[in-house]
C-alpha atoms as a PDB file:
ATOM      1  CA  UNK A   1      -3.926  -2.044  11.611  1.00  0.00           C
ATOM      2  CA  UNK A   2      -0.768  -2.406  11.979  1.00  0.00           C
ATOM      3  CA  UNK A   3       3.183  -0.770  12.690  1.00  0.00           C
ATOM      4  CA  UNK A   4       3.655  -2.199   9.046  1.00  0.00           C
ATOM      5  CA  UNK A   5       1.197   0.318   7.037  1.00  0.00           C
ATOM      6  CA  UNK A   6       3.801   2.671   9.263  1.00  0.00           C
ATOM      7  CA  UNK A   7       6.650   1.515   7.300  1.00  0.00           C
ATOM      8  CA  UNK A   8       5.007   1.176   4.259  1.00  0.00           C
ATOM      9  CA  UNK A   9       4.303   5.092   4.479  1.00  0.00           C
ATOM     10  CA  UNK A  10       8.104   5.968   5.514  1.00  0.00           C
ATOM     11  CA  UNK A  11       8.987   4.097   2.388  1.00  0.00           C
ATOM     12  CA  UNK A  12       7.883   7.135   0.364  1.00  0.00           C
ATOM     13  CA  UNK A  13      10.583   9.097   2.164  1.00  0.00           C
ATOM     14  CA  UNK A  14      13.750   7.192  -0.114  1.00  0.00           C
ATOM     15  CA  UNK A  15      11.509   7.437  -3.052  1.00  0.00           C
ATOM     16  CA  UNK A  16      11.787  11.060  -2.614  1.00  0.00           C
ATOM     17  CA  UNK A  17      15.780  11.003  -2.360  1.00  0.00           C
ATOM     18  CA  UNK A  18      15.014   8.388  -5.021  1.00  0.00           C
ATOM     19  CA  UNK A  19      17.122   5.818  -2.880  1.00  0.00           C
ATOM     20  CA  UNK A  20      14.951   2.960  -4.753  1.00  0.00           C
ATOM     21  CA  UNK A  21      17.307   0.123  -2.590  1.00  0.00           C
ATOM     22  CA  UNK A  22      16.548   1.490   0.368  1.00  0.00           C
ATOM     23  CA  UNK A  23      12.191   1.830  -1.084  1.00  0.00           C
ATOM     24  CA  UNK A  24      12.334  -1.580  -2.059  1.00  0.00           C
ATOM     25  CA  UNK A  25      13.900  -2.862   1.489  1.00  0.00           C
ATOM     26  CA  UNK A  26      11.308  -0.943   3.550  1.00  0.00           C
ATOM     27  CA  UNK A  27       8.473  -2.168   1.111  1.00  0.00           C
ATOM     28  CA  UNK A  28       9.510  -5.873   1.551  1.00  0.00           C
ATOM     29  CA  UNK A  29       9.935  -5.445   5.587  1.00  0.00           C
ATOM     30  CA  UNK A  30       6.558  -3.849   5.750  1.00  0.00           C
ATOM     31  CA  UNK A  31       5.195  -5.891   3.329  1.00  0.00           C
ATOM     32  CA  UNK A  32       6.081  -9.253   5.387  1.00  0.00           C
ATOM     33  CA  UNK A  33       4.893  -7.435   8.330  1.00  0.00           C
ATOM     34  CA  UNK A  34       1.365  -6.993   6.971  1.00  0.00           C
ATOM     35  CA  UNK A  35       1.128 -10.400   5.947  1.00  0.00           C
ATOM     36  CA  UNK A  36       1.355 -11.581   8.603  1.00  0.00           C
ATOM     37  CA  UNK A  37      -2.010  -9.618  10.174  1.00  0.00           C
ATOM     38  CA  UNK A  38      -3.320 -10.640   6.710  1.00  0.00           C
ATOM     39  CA  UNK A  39      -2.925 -14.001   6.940  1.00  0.00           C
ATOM     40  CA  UNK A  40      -3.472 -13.995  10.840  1.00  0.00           C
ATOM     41  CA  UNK A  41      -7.129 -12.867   9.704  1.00  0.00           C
ATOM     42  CA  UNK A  42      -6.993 -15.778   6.881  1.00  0.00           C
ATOM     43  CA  UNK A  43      -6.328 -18.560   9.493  1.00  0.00           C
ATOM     44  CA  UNK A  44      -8.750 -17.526  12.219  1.00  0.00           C
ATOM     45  CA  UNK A  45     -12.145 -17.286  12.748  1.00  0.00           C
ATOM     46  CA  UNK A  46     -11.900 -13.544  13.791  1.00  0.00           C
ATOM     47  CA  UNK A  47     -12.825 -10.176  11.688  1.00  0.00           C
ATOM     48  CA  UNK A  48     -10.568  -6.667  12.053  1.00  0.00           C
ATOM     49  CA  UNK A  49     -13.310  -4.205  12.852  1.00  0.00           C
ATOM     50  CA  UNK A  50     -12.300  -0.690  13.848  1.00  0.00           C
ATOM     51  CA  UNK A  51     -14.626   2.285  14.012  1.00  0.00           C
ATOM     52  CA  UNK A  52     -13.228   5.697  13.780  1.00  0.00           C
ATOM     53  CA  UNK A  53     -15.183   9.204  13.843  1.00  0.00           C
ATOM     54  CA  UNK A  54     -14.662  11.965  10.775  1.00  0.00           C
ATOM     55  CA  UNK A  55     -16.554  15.330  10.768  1.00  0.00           C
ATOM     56  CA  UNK A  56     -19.722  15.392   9.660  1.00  0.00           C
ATOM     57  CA  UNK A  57     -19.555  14.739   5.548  1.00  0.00           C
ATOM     58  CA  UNK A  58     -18.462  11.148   6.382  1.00  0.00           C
ATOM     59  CA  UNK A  59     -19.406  10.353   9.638  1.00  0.00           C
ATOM     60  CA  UNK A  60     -18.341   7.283  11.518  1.00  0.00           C
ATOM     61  CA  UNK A  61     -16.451   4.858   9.172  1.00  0.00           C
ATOM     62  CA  UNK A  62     -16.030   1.515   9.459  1.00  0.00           C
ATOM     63  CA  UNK A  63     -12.931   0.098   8.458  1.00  0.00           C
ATOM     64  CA  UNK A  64     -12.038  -3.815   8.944  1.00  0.00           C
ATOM     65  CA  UNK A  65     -10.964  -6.762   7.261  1.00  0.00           C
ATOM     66  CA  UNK A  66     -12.412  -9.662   6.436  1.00  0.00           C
ATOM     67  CA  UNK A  67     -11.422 -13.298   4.778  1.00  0.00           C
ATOM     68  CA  UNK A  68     -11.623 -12.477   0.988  1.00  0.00           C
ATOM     69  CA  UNK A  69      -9.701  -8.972   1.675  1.00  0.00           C
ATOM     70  CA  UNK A  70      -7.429 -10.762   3.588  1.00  0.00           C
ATOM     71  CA  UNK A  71      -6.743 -13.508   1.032  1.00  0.00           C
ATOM     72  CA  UNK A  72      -5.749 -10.568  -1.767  1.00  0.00           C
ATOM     73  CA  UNK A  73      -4.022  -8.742   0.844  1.00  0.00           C
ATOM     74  CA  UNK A  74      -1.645 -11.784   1.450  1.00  0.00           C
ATOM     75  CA  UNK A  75      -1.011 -11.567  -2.434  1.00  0.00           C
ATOM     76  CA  UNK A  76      -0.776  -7.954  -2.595  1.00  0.00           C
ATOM     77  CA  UNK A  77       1.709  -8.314   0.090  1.00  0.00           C
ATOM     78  CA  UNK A  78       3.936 -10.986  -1.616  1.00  0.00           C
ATOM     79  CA  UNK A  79       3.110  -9.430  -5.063  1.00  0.00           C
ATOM     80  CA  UNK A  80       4.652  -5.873  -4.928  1.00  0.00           C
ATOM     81  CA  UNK A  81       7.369  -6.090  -3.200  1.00  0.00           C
ATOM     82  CA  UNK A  82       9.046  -8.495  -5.984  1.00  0.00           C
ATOM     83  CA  UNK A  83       7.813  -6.215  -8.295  1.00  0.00           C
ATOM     84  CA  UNK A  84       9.525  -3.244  -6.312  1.00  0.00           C
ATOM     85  CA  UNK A  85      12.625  -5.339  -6.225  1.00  0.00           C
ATOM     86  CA  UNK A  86      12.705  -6.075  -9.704  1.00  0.00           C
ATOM     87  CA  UNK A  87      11.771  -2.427 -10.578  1.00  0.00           C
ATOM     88  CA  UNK A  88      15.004  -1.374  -8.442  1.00  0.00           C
ATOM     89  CA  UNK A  89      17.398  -3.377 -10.556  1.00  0.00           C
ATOM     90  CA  UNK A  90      15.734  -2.642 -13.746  1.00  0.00           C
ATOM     91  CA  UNK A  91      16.021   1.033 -12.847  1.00  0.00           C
ATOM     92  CA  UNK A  92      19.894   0.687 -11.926  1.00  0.00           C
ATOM     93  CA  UNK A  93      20.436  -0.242 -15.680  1.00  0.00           C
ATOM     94  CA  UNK A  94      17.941   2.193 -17.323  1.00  0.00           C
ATOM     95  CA  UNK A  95      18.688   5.314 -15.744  1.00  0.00           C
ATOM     96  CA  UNK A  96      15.593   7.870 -16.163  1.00  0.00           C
ATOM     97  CA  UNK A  97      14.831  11.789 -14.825  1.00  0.00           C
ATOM     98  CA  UNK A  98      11.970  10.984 -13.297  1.00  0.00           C
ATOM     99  CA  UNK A  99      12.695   8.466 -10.964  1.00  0.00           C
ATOM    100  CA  UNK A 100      11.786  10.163  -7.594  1.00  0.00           C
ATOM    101  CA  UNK A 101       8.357  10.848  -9.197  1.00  0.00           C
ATOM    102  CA  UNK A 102       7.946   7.041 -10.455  1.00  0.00           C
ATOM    103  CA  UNK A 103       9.334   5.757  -6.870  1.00  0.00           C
ATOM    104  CA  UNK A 104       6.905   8.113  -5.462  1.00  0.00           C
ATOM    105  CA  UNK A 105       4.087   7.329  -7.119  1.00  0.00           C
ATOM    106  CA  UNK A 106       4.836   3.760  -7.125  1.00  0.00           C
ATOM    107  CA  UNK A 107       4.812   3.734  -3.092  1.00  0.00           C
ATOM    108  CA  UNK A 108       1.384   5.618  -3.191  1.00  0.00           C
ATOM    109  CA  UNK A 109      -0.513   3.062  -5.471  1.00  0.00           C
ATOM    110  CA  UNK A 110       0.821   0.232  -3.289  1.00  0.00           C
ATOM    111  CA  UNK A 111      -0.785   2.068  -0.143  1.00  0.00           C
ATOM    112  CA  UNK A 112      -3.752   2.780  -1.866  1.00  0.00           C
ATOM    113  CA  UNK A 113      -3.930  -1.165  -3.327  1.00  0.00           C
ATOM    114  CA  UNK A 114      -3.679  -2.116   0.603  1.00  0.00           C
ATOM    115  CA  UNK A 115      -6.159   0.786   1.774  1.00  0.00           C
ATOM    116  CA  UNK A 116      -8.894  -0.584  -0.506  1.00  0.00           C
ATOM    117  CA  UNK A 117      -9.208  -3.606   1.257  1.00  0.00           C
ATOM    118  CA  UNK A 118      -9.562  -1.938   4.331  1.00  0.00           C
ATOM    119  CA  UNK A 119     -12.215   0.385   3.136  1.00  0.00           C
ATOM    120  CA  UNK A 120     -15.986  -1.025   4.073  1.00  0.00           C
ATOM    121  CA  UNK A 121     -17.106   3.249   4.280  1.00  0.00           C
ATOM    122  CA  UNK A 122     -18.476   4.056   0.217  1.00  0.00           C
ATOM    123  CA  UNK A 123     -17.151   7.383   0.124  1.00  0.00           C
ATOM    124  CA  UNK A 124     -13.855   6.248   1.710  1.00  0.00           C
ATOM    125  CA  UNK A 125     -13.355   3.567  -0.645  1.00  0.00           C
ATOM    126  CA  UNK A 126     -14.257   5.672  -3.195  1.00  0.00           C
ATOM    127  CA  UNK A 127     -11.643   7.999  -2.694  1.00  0.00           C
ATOM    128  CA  UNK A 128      -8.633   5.790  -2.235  1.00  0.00           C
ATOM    129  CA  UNK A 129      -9.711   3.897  -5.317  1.00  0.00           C
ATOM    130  CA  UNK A 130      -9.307   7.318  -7.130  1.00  0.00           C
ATOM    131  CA  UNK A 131      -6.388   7.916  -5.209  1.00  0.00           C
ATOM    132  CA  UNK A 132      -4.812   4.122  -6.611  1.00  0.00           C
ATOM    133  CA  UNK A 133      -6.445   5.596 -10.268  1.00  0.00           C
ATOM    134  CA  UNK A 134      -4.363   8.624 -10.352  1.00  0.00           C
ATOM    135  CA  UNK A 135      -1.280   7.302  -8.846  1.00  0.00           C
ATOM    136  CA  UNK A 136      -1.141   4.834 -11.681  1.00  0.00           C
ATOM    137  CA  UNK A 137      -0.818   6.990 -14.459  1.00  0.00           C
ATOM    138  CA  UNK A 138       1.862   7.664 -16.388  1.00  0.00           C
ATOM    139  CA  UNK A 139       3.120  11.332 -16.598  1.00  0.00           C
ATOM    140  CA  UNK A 140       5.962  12.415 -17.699  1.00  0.00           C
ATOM    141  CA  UNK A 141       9.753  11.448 -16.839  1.00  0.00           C
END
């Protein structure tokens, strides 16, 4: 895992100031930075493993990435940020109220798109698929 799931987090920080240049610039520089582990897994013959230890409902998860995740990573990774960009330019012409909400939101479905790829624990994956579920809908501006 890597610094750019970091950034990718810190992005929601603008969204919240709704400072949707600045979301979409951290997006695209975290973005290109996780491609680059996702297509490092693409090209190689290795697998991301990485064990980690929750209290006792979940237990030990694993959480790793493999060829096929890595492959819709790498498009997940090109993929949003253009649509982030895009949505910051579109926004600048259609002004709305509830822009930090939709910048918000917008930043946590993206996480949650990357997180499910990572997810190989059922009740893990589970919940950030629930998490990218809620995140998506619309409320209201």
């Amino acid at each position: 895992m890597s610094i750019g799931f970091l950034i990718l987090f810190l992005a929601l920080i603008p969204a919240l100031w709704k400072r949707s240049g600045l979301f979409a610039i951290l997006w695209l520089l975290g973005s290109g930075i996780i491609a680059f582990e996702y297509l490092e897994v693409l090209y190689s013959y290795s697998v991301q493993d990485f064990l980690i230890s929750f209290p006792l409902p979940l237990g030990i998860a694993n959480i790793g990435l493999n060829k096929l995740s890595a492959f819709f990573g790498t498009i997940f990774s090109i993929g949003l940020p253009l649509g982030f960009l895009y949505g910051h330019f579109y926004l600048k012409q259609h002004q709305a109220p509830g822009l930090r909400s939709h910048l918000f939101w917008l930043g946590i479905l993206g996480l949650s798109m990357h997180g499910i790829l990572w997810m190989r624990h059922t009740l893990l994956f589970l919940m950030v698929w629930e998490v990218m579920s809620v995140s998506s809908f619309p409320g209201d501006a």
